[in-house]
PDB file of N, CA and C in Angstrom:
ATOM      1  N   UNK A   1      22.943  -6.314 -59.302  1.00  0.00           N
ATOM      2  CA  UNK A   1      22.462  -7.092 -58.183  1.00  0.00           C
ATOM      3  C   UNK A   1      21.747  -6.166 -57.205  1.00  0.00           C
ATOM      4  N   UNK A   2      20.634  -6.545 -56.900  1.00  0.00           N
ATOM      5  CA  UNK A   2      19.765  -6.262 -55.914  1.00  0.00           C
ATOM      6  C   UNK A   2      20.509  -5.765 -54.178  1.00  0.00           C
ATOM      7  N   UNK A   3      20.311  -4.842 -53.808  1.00  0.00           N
ATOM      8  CA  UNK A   3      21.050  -4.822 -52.264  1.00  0.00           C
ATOM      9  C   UNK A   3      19.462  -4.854 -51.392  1.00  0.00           C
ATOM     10  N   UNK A   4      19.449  -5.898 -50.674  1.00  0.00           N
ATOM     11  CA  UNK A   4      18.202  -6.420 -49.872  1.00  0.00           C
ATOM     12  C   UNK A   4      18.420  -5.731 -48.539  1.00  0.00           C
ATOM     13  N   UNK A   5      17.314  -5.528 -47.864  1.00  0.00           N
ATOM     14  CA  UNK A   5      17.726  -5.172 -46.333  1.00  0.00           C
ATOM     15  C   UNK A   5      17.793  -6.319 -45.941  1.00  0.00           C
ATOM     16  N   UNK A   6      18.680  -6.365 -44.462  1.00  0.00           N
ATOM     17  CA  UNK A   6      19.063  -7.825 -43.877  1.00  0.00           C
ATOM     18  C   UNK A   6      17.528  -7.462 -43.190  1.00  0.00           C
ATOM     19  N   UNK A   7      16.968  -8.532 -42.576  1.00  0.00           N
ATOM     20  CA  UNK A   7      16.211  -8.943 -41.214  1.00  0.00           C
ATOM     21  C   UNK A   7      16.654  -8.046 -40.223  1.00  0.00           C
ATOM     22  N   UNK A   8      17.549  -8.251 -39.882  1.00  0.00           N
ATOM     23  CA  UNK A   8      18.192  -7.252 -38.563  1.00  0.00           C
ATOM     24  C   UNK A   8      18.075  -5.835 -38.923  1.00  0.00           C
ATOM     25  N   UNK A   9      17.993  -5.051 -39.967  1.00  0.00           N
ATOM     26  CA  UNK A   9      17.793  -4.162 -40.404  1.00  0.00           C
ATOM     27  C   UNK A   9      16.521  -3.262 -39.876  1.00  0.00           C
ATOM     28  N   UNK A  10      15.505  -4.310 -41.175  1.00  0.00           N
ATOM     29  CA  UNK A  10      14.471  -3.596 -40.915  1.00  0.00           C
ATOM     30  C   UNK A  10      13.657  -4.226 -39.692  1.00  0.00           C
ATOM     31  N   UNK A  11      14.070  -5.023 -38.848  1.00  0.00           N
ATOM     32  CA  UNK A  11      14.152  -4.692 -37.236  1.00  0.00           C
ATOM     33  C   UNK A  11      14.396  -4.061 -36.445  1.00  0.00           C
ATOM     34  N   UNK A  12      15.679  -3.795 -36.816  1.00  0.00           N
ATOM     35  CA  UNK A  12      16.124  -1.950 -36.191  1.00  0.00           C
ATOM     36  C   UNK A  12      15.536  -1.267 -36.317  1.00  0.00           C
ATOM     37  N   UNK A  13      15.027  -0.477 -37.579  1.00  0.00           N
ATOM     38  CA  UNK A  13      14.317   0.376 -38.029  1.00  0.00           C
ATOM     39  C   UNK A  13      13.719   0.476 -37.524  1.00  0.00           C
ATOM     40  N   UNK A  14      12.589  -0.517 -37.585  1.00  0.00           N
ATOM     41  CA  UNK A  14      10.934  -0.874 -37.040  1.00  0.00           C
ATOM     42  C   UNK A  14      10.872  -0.435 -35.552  1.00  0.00           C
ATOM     43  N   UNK A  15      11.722  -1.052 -34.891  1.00  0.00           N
ATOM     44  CA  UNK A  15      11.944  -0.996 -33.647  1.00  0.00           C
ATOM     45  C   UNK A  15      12.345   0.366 -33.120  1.00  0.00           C
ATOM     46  N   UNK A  16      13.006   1.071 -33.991  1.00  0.00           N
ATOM     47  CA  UNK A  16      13.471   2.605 -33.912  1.00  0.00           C
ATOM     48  C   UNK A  16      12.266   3.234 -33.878  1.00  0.00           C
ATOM     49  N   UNK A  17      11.161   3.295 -34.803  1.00  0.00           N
ATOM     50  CA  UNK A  17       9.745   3.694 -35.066  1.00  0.00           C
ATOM     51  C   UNK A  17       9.132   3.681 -33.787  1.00  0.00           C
ATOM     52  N   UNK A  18       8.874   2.417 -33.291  1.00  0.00           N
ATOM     53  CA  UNK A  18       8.125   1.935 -31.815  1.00  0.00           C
ATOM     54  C   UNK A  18       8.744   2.834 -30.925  1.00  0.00           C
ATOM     55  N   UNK A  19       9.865   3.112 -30.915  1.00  0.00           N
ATOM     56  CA  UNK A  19      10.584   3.609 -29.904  1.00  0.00           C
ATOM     57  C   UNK A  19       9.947   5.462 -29.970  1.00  0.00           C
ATOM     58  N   UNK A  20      10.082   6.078 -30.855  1.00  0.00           N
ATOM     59  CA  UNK A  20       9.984   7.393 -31.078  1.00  0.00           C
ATOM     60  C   UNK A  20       8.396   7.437 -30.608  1.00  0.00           C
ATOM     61  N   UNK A  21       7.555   6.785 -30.815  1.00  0.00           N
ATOM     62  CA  UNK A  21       5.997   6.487 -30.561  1.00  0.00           C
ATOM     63  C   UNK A  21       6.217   6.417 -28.869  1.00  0.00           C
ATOM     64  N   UNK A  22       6.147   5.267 -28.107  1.00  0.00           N
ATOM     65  CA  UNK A  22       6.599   4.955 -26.715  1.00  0.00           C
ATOM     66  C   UNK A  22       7.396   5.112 -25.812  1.00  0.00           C
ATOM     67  N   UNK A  23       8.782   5.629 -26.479  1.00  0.00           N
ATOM     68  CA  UNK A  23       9.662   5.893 -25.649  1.00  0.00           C
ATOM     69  C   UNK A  23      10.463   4.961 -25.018  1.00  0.00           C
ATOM     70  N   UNK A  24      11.652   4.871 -25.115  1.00  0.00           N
ATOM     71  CA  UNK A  24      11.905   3.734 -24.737  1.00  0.00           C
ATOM     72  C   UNK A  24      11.591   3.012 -23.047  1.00  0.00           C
ATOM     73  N   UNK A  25      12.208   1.420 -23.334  1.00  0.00           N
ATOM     74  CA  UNK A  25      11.675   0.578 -22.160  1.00  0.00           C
ATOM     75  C   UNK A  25      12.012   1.743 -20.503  1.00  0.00           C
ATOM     76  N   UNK A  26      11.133   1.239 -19.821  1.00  0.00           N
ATOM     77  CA  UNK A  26      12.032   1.364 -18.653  1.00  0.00           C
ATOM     78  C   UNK A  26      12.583   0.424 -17.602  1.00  0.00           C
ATOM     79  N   UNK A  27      14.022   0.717 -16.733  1.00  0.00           N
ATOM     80  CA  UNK A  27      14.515   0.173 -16.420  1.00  0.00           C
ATOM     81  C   UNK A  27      14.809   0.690 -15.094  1.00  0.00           C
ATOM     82  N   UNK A  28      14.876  -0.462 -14.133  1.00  0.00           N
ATOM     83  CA  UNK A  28      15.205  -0.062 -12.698  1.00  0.00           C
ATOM     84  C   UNK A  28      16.418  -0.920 -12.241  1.00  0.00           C
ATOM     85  N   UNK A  29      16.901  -0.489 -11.729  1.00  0.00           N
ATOM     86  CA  UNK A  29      18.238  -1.654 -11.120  1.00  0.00           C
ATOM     87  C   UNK A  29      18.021  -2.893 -10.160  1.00  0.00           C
ATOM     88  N   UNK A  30      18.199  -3.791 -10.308  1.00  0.00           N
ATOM     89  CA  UNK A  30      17.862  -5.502  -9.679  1.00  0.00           C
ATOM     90  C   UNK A  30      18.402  -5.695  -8.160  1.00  0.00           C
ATOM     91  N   UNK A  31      19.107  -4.667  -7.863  1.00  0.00           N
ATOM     92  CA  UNK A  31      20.074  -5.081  -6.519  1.00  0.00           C
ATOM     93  C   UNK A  31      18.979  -4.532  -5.428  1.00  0.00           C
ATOM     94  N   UNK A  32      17.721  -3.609  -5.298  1.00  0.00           N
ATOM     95  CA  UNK A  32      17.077  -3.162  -4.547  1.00  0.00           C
ATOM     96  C   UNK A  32      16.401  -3.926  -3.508  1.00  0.00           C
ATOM     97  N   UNK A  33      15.648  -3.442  -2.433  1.00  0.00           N
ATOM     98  CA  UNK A  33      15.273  -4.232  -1.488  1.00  0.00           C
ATOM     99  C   UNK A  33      14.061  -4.478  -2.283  1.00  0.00           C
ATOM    100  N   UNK A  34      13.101  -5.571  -1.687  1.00  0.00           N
ATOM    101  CA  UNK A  34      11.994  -5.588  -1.886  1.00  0.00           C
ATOM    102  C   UNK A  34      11.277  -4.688  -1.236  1.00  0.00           C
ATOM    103  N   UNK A  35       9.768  -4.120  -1.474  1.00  0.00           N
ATOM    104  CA  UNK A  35       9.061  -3.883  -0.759  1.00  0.00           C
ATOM    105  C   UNK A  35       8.150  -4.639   0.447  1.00  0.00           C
ATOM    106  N   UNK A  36       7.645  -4.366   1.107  1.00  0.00           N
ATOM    107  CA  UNK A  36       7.235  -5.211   1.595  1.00  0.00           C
ATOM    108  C   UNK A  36       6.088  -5.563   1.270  1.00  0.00           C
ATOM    109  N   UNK A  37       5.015  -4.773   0.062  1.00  0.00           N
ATOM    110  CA  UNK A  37       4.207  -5.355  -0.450  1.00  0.00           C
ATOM    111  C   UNK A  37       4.427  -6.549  -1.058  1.00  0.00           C
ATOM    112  N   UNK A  38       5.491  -6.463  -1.675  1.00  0.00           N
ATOM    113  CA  UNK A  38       5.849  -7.302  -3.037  1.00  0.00           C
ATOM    114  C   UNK A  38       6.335  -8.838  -2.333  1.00  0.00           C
ATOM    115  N   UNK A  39       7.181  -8.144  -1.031  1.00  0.00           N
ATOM    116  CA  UNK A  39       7.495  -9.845  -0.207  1.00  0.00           C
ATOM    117  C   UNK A  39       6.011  -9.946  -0.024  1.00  0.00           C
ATOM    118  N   UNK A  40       4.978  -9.621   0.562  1.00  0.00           N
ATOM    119  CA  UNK A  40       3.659 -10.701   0.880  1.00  0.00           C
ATOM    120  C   UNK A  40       3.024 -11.020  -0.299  1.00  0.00           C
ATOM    121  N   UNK A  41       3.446 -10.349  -1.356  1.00  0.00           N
ATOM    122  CA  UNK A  41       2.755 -11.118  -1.979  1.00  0.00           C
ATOM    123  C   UNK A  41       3.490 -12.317  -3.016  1.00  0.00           C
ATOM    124  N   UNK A  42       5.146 -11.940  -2.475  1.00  0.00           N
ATOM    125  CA  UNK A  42       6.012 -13.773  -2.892  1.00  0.00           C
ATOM    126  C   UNK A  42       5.626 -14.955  -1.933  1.00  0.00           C
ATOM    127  N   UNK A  43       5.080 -14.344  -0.870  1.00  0.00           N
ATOM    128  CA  UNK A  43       4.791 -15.578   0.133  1.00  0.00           C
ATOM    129  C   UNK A  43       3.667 -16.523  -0.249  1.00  0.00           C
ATOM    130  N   UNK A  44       2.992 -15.400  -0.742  1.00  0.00           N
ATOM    131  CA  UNK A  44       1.434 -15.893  -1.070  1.00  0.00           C
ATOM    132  C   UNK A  44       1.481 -16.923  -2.522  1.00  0.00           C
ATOM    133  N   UNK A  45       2.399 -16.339  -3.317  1.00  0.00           N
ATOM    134  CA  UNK A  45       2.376 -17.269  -3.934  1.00  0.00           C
ATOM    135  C   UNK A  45       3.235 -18.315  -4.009  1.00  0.00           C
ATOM    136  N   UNK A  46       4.604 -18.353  -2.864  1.00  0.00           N
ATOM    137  CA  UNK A  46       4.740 -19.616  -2.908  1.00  0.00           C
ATOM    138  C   UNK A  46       4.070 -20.414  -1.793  1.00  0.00           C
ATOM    139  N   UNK A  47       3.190 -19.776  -1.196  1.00  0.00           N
ATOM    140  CA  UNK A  47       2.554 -20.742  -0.366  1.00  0.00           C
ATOM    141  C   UNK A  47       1.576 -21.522  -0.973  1.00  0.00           C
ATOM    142  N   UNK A  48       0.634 -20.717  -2.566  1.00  0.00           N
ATOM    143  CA  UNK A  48      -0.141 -21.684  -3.293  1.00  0.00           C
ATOM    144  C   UNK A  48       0.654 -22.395  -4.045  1.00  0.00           C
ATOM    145  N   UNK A  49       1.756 -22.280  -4.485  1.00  0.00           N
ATOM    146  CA  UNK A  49       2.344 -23.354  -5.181  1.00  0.00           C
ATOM    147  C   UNK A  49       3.050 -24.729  -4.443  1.00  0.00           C
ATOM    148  N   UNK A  50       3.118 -24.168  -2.960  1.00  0.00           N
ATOM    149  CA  UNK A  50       3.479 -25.541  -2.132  1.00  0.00           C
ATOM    150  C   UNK A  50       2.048 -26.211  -1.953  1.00  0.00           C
ATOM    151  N   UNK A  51       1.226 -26.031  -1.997  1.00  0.00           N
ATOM    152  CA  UNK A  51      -0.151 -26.449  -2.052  1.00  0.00           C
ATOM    153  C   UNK A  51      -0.297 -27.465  -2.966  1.00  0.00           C
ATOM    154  N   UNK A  52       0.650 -26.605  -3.755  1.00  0.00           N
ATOM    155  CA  UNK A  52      -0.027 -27.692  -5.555  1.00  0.00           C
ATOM    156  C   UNK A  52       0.837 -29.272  -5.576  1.00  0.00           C
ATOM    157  N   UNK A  53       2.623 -28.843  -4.828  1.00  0.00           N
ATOM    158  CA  UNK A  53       3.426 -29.937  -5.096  1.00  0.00           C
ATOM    159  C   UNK A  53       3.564 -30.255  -3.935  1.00  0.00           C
ATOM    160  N   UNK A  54       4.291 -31.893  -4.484  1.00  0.00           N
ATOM    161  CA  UNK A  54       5.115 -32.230  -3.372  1.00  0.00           C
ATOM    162  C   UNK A  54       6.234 -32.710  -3.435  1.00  0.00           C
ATOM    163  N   UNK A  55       7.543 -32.589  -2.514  1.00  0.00           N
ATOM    164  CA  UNK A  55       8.544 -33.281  -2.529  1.00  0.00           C
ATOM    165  C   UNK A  55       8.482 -34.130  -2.102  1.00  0.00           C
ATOM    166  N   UNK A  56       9.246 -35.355  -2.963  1.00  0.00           N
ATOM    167  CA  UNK A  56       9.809 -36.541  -2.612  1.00  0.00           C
ATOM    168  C   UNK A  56      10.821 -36.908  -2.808  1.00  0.00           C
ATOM    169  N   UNK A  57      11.464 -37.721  -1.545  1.00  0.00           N
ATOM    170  CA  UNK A  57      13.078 -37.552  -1.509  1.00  0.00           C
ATOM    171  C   UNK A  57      13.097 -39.183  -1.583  1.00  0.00           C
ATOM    172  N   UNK A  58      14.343 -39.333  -2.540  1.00  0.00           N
ATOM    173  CA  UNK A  58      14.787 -40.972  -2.419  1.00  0.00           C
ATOM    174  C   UNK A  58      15.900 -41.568  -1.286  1.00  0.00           C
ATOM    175  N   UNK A  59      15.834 -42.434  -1.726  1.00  0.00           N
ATOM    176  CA  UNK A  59      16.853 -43.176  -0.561  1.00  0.00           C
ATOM    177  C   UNK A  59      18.553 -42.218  -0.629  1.00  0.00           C
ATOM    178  N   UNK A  60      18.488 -42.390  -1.622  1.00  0.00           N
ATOM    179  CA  UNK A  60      19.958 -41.821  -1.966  1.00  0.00           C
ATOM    180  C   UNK A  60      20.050 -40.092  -1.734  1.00  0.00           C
ATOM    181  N   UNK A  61      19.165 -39.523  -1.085  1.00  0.00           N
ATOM    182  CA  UNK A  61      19.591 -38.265  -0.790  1.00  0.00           C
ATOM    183  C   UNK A  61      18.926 -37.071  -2.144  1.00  0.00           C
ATOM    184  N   UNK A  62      18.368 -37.917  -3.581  1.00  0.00           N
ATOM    185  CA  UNK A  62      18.257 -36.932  -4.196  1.00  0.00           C
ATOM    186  C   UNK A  62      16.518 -36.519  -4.321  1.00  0.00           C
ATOM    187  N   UNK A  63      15.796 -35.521  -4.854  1.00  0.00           N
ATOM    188  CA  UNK A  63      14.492 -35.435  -4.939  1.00  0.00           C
ATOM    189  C   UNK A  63      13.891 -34.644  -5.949  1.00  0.00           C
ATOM    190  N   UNK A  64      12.623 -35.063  -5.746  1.00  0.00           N
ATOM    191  CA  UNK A  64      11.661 -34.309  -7.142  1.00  0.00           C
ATOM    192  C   UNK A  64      10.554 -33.996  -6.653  1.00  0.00           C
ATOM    193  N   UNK A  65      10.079 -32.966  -7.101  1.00  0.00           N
ATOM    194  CA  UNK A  65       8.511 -33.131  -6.685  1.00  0.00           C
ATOM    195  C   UNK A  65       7.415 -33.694  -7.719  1.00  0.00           C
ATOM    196  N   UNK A  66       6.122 -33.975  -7.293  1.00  0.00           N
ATOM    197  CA  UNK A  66       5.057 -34.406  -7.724  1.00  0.00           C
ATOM    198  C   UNK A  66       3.872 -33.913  -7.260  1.00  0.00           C
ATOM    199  N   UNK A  67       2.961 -33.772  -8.323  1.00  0.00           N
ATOM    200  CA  UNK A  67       1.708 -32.689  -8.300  1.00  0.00           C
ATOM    201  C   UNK A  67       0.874 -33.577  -6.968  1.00  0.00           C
ATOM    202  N   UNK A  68       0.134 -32.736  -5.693  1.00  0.00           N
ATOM    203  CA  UNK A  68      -0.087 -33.261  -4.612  1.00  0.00           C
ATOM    204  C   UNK A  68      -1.788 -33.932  -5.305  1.00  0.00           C
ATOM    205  N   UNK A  69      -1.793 -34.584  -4.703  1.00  0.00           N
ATOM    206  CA  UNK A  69      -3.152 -35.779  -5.277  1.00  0.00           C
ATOM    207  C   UNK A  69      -4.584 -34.876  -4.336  1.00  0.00           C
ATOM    208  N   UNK A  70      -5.797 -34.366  -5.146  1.00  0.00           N
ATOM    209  CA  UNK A  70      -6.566 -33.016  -4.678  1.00  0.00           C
ATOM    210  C   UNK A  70      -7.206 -34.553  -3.985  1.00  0.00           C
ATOM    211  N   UNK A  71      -7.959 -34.544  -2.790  1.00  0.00           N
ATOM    212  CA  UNK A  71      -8.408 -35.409  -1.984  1.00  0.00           C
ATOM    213  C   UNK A  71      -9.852 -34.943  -1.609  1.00  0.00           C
TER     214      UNK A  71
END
């Protein structure tokens, strides 16, 4: 009987290859402040995306939004 590589295998492998070429990923830790470049430019984009929608709230307290109608 044949011994096949699994999938996961020669994924590893492969992926081992890429790695020795590039080096692996890099990684920074998530708990940091923002910069303050990076906040103006979250503002900016949720200020074009409030542009795009809108909320609408029902009687009962719950809501959804809907794409704002371009006029």
């Amino acid at each position: 009987m044949e011994n096949k590589e699994s999938f996961t295998s020669k994924f590893m492998r492969t992926t081992g290859r890429v790695r020795k070429i590039f080096g692996p990923a890099q990684t920074s830790s998530l708990d940091h402040p923002m910069t303050d470049e990076n906040q103006k430019l979250l503002k900016e984009q949720q200020a074009q995306e409030k542009a795009l929608w809108e909320t609408v709230t029902r009687a009962d307290g719950s809501s959804y939004i809907v794409s704002r109608k371009s006029e």
